[in-house]
Protein backbone atom coordinates (compact mmCIF):
# COMPACT_ATOMS: atom_id res chain seq x y z
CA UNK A 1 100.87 78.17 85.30
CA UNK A 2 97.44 76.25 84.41
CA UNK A 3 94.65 77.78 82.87
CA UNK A 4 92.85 78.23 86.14
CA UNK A 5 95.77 80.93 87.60
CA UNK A 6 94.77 83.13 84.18
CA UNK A 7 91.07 83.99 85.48
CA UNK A 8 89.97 87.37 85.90
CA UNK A 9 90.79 88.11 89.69
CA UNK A 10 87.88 91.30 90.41
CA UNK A 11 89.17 91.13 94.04
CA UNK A 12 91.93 93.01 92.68
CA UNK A 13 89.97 96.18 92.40
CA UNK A 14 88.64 95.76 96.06
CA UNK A 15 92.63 95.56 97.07
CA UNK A 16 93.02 98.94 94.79
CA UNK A 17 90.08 100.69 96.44
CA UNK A 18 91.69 99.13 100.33
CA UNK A 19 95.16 101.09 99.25
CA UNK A 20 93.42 104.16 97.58
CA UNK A 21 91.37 104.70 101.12
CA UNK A 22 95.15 104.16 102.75
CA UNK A 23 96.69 106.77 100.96
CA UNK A 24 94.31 109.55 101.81
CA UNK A 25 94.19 108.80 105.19
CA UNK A 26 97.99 109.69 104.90
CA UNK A 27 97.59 112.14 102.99
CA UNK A 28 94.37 114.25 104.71
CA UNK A 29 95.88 113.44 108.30
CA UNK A 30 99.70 114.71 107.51
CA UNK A 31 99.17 117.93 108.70
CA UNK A 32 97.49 117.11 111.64
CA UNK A 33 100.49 115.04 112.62
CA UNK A 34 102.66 118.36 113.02
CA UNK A 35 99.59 121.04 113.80
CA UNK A 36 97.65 118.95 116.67
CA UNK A 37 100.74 117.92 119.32
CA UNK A 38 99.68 119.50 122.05
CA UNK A 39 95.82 118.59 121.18
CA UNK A 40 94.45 116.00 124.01
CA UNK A 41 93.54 113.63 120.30
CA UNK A 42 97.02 113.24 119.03
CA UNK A 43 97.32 110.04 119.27
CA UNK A 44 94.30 109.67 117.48
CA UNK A 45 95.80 111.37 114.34
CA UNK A 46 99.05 109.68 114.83
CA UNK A 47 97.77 106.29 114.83
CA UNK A 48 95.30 107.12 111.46
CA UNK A 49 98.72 108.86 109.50
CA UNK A 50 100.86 105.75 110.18
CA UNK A 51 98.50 102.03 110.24
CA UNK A 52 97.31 103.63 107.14
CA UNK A 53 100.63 103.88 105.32
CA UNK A 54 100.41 100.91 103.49
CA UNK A 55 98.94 102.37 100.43
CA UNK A 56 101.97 103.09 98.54
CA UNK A 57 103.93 99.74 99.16
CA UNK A 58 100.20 97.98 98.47
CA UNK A 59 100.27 99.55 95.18
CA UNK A 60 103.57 98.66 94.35
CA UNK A 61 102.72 95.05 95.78
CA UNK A 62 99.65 95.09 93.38
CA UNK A 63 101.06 96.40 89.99
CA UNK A 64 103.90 93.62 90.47
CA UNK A 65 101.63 91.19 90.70
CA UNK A 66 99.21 92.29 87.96
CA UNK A 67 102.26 92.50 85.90
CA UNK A 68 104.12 88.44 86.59
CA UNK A 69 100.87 87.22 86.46
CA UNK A 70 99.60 88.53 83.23
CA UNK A 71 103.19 88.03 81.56
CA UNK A 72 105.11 85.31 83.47
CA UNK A 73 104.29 82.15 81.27
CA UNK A 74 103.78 84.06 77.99
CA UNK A 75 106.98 84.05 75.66
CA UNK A 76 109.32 86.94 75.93
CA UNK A 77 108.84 88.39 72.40
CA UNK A 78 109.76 91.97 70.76
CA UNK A 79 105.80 92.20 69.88
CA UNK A 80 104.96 92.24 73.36
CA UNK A 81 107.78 94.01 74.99
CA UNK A 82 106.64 96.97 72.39
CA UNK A 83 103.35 96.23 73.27
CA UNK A 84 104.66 96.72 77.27
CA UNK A 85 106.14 100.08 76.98
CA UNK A 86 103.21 101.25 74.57
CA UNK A 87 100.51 100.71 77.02
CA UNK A 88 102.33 102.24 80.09
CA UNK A 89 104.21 105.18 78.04
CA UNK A 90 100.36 106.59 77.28
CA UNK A 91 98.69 105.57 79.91
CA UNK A 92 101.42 106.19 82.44
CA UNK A 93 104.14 108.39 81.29
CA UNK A 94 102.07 110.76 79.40
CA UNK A 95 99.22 111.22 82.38
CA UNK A 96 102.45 112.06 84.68
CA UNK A 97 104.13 114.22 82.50
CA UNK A 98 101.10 116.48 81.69
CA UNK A 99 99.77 116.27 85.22
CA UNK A 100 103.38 117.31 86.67
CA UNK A 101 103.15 120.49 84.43
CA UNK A 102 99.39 120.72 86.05
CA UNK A 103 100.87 120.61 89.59
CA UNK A 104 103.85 122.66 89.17
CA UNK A 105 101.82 125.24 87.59
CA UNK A 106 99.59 125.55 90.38
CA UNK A 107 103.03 125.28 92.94
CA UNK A 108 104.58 127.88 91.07
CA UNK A 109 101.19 130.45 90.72
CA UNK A 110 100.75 130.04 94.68
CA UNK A 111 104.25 130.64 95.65
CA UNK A 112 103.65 133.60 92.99
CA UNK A 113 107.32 131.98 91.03
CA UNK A 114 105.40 131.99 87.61
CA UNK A 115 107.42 135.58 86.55
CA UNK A 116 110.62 133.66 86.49
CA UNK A 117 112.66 133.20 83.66
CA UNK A 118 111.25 130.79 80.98
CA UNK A 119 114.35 128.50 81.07
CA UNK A 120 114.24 128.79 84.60
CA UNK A 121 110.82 127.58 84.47
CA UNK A 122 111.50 124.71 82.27
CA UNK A 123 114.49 123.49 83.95
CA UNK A 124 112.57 123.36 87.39
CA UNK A 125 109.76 120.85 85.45
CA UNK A 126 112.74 118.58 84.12
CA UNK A 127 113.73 118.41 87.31
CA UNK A 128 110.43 117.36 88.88
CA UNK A 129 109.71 114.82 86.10
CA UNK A 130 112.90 113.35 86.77
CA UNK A 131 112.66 113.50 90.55
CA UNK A 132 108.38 113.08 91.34
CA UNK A 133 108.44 116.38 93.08
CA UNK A 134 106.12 118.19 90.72
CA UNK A 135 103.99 117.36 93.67
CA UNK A 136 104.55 115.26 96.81
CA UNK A 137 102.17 111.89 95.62
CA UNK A 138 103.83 111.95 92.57
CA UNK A 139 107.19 110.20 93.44
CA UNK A 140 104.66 106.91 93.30
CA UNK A 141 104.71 107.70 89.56
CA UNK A 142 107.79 108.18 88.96
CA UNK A 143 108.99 104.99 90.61
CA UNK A 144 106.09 102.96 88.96
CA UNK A 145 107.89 104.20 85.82
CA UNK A 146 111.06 103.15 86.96
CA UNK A 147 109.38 99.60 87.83
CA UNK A 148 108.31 99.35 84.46
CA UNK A 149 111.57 100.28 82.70
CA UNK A 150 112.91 97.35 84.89
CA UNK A 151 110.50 94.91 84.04
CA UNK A 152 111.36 93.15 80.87
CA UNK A 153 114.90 92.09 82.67
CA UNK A 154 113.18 90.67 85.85
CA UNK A 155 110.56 88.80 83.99
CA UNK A 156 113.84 87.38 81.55
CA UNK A 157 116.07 86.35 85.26
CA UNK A 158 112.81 85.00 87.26
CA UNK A 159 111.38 83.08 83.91
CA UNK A 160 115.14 81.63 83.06
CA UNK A 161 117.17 81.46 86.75
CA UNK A 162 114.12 79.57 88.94
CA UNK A 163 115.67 79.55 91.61
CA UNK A 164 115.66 83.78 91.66
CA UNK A 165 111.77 83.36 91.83
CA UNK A 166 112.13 81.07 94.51
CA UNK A 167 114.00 83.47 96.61
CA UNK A 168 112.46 86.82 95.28
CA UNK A 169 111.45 87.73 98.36
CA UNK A 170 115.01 87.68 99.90
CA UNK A 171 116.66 89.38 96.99
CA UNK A 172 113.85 91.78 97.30
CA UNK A 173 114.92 92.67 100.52
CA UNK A 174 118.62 92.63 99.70
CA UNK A 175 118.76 95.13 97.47
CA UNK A 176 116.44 97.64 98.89
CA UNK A 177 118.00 97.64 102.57
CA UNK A 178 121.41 97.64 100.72
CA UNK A 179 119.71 100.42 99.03
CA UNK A 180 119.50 101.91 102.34
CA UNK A 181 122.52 101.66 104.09
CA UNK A 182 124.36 102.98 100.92
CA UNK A 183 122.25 106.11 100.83
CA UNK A 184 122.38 106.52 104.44
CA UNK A 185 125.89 105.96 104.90
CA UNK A 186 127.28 107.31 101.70
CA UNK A 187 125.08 108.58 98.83
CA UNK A 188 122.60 110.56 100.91
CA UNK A 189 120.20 111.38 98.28
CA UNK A 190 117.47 113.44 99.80
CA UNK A 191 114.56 111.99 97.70
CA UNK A 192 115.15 108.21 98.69
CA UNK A 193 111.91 107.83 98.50
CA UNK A 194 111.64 108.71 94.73
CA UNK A 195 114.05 105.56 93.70
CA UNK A 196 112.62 102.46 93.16
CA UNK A 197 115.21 100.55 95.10
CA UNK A 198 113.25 101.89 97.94
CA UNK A 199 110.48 99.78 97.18
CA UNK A 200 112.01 96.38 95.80
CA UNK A 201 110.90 94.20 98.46
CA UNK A 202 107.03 95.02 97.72
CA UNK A 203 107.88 94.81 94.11
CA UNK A 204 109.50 91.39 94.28
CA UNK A 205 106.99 90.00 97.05
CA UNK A 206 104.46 90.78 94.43
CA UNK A 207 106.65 88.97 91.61
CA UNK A 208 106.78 86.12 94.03
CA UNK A 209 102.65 86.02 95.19
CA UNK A 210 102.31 86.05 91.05
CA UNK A 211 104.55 83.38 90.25
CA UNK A 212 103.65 80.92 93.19
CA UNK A 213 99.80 81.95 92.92
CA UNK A 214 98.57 78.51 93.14
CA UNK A 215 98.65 77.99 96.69
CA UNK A 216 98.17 81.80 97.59
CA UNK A 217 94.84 80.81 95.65
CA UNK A 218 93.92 78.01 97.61
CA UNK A 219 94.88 80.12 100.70
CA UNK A 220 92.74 83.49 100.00
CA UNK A 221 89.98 81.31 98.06
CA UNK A 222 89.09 79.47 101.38
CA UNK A 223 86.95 80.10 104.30
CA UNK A 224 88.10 80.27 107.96
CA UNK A 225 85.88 77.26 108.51
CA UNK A 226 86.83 75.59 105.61
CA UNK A 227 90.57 75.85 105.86
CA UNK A 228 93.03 72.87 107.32
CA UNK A 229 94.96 73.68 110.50
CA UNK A 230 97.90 74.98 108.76
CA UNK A 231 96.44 77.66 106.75
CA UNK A 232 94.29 78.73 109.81
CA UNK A 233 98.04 78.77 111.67
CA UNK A 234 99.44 80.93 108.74
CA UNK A 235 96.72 83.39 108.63
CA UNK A 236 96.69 83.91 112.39
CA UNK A 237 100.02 84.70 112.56
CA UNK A 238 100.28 86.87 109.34
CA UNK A 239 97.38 88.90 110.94
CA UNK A 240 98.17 88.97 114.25
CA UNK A 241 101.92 90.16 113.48
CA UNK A 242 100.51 92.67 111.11
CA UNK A 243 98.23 93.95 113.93
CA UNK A 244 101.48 94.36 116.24
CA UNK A 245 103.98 95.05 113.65
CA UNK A 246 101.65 98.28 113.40
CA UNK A 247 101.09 99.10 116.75
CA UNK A 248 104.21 99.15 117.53
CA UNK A 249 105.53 101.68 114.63
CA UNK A 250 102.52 103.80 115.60
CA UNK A 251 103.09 104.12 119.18
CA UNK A 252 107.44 104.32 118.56
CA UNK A 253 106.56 107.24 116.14
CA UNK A 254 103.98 108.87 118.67
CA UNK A 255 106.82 108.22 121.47
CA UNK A 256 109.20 110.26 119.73
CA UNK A 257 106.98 112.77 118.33
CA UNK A 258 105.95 113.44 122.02
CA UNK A 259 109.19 113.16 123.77
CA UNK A 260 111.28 114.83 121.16
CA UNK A 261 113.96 111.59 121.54
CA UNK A 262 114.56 109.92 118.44
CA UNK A 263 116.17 106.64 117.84
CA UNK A 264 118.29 105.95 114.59
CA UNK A 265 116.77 105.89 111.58
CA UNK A 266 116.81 102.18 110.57
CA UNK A 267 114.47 101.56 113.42
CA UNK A 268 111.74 103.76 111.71
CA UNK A 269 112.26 102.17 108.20
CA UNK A 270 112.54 98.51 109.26
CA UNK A 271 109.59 98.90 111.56
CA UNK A 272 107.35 100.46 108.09
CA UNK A 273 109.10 97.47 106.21
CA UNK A 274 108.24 94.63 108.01
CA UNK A 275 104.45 96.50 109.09
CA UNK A 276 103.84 97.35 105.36
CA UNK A 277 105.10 94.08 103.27
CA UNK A 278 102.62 92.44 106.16
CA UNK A 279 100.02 95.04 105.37
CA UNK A 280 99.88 93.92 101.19
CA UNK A 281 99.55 90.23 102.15
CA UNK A 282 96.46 91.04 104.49
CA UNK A 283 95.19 93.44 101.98
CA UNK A 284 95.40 90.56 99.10
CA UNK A 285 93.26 88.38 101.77
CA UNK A 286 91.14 90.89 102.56
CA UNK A 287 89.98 91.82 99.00
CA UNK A 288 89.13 88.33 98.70
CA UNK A 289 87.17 87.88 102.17
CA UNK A 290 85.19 91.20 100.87
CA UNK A 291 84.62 89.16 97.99
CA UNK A 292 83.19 87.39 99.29
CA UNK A 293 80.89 89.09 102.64
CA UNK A 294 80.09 92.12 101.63
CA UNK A 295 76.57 93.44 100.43
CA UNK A 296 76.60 94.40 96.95
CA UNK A 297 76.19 97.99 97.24
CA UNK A 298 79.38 98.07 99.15
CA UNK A 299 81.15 95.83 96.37
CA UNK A 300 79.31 98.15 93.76
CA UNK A 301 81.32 101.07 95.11
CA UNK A 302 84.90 99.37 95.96
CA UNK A 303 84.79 98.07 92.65
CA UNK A 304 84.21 101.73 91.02
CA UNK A 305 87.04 103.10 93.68
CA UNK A 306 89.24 99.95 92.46
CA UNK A 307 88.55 101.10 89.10
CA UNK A 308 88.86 104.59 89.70
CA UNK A 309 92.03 104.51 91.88
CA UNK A 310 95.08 105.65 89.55
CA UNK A 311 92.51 108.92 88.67
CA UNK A 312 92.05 109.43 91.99
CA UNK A 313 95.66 108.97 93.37
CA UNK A 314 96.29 111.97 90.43
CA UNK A 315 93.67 114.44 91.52
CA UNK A 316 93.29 114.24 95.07
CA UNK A 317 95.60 116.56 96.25
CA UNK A 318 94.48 119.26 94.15
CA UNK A 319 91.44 119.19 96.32
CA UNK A 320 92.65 118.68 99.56
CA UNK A 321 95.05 121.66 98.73
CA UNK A 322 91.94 124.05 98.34
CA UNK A 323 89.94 122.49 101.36
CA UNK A 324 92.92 122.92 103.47
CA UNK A 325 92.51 126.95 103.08
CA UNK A 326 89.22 126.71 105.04
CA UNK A 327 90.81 126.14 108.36
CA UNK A 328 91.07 129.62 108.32
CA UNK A 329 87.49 130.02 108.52
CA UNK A 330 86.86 128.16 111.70
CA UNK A 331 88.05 128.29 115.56
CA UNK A 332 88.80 124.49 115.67
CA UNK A 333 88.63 122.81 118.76
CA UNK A 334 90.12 119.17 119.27
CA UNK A 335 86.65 117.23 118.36
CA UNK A 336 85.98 119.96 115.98
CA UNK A 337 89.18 119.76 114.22
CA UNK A 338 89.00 116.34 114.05
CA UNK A 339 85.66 116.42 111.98
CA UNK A 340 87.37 118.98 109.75
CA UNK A 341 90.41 116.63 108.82
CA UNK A 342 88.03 113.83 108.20
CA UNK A 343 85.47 116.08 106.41
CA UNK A 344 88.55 116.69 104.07
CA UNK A 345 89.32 113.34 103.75
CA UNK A 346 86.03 111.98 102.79
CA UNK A 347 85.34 115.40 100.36
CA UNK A 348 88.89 114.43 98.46
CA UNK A 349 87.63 111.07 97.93
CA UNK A 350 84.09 111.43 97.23
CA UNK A 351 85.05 114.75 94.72
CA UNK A 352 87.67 112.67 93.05
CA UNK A 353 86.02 109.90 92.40
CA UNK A 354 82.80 111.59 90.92
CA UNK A 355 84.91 113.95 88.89
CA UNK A 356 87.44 111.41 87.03
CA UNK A 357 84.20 109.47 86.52
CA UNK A 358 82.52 112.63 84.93
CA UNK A 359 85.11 113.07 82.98
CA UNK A 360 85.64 109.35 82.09
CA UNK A 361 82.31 109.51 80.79
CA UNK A 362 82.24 112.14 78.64
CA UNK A 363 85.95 113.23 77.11
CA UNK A 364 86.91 110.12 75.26
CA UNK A 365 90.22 112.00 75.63
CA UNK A 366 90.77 112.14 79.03
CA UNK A 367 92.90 109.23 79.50
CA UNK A 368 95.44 111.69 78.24
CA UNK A 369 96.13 113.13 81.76
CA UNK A 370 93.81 110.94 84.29
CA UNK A 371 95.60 107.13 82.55
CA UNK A 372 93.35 104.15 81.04
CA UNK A 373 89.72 104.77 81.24
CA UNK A 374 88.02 101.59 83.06
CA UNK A 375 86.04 99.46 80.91
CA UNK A 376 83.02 99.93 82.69
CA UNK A 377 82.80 103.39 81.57
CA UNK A 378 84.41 103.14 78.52
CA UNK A 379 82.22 103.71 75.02
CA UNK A 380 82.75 100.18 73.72
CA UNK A 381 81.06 98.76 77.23
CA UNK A 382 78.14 101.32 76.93
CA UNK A 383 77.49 100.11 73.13
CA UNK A 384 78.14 96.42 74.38
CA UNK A 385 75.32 96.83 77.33
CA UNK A 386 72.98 98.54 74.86
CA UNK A 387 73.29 95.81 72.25
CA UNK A 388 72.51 92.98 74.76
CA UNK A 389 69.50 95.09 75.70
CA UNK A 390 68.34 95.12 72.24
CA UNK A 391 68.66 91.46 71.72
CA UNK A 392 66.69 90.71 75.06
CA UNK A 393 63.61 93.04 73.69
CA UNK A 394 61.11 91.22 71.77
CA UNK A 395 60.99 91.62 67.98
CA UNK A 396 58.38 93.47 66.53
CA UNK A 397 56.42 91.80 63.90
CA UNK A 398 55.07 93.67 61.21
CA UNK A 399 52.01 92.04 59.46
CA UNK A 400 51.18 93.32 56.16
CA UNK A 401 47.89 94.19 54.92
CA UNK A 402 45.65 91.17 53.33
């Protein structure tokens, strides 16, 4: 790679804010999916809960990228592999761990479990560590940390065996839908989801954007107007198959759901494959297009959601948990419901975001449990701004008496 491929890419925390407003669409419309049926705007909810499940597959697309292209064409030493597994054991592992014993606390005191036998206790958090079921978002986590613990040996067979970065995306694919007929034809493991074979297509497509970011450069760098015929070919296909890729697992999903007639599995989870390995290429353009179109206020605030996203994938649900209880309050028609789910949605974001910055801000500490804190809040950027503000006033002269 050439020195140009190593420049700080900010449209990265654009793509981070795109996937963190994916995953609480999921997230704040889930019950809706299963509570509004018979409700004349069900299609409405169906259609927000699945074309905006991207988020986790974007994520994994993302922290695969961040990762080859930071590390790819830097030598494979035991400095930096220590270096590696320091960075992501506290700002990863240790924010999960503690915030699994958060969640399960809070599982346990609501399902009013917390008189049960200490080892019973403790054995019930081992097993949601080692499973991501402390709470339901955390299974992202946990396979992250899987990810990571397979790192150092994909970097080692892509960097050595060129021709397995050549066809990353295809192995990608191989293993994680052999990954799926295994565990749907003879494993069964109930918590697919929480392995990270379930996710090695995203994880290798972002190995391969990474390696071969050259052209993707030239490709998300350039203007409709400005591109030749054959990138404007590529980028109207790639969107207009994501567009129907989408539409089509929304209204199969909504077919079912309604008619109660449900076709075999793989249908479901090649139809979310194909839709959401689309979904992380238009996301990567997109960030970029924002870039580069947007008013600054509206980059101002993607960037702090970019920056802010990891915090806010940890805390959310915590939230949304407690706003859920106010449906209780409220005879809920079908527009009125609908402004409740969405009220919940944008509360859980806005709440998030302004408390993980709060506490950013002023607990030096805090990447403990919420991860890394962004520079932009960090101390050493607050003493950097305040020394360039003191070089730009004008010194003082003192003149002494004659």
């Amino acid at each position: 790679m050439d020195r140009l491929q190593k420049e700080r890419l900010p449209q990265l925390d654009f793509f981070r804010a795109l996937a963190i407003i994916g995953v609480l669409h999921v997230h704040a419309t889930s019950d809706a999916t299963i509570d509004a049926v018979d409700t004349s705007i069900y299609y409405v909810f169906n259609f927000l809960n699945l074309m905006f499940k991207y988020g986790t597959p974007a994520f994994i697309f993302l922290s695969s990228f961040v990762l080859f292209y930071n590390y790819f064409d830097r030598p494979l030493t035991g400095k930096l592999i220590s270096s590696f597994y320091k960075k992501r054991i506290l700002y990863i592992l240790l924010p999960y761990i503690l915030i699994s014993a958060f969640y399960l606390f809070y599982k346990l005191y609501t399902r009013g479990l917390l008189g049960e036998p200490i080892l019973l206790l403790l054995r019930d958090y081992v097993d949601a560590i080692f499973s991501g079921t402390a709470w339901t978002h955390l299974y992202f986590v946990f396979i992250s940390v899987q990810f990571y613990i397979l790192f150092p040996l994909m970097l080692v067979l892509l960097k050595n065996q060129r021709w397995m970065a050549r066809w990353a995306i295809v192995i990608g694919l191989a293993v994680q839908w052999a990954w799926v007929f295994w565990n749907k034809y003879e494993f069964q493991y109930a918590n697919k989801g929480s392995i990270a074979f379930s996710y090695f297509a995203y994880y290798m497509l972002g190995a391969f954007v990474a390696i071969y970011f050259k052209p993707f450069r030239q490709w998300v760098m350039t203007r409709w107007k400005d591109m030749n015929g054959n990138l404007k070919l590529i980028t109207a296909v790639l969107w207009i198959s994501w567009l129907a890729t989408g539409l089509l697992y929304v209204q199969i999903w909504y077919d079912s759901r309604m008619t109660d007639h449900w076709f075999d599995s793989l249908w479901y989870e090649l139809l979310w494959n194909v839709y959401t390995m689309l979904s992380s290429l238009v996301l990567f353009q997109a960030a970029f297009i924002v870039n580069r179109i947007a008013p600054k206020v509206i980059l101002a605030v993607l960037r702090r959601l970019g920056e802010l996203s990891f915090a806010i994938y940890l805390v959310h649900p915590f939230i949304l948990a407690y706003y859920r209880d106010t449906k209780s309050w409220f005879t809920l028609g079908p527009l009125a419901y609908f402004i409740w789910i969405y009220s919940g949605l944008i509360l859980a974001l806005v709440l998030s975001a302004l408390l993980v910055q709060f506490l950013f801000r002023r607990f030096s500490s805090s990447w403990v449990l919420l991860g890394s804190i962004p520079y932009s809040l960090s101390g050493r950027h607050r003493k950097r701004k305040l020394q360039r503000k003191q070089r730009r006033q004008p010194k003082v002269v003192q003149r002494t008496m004659p």
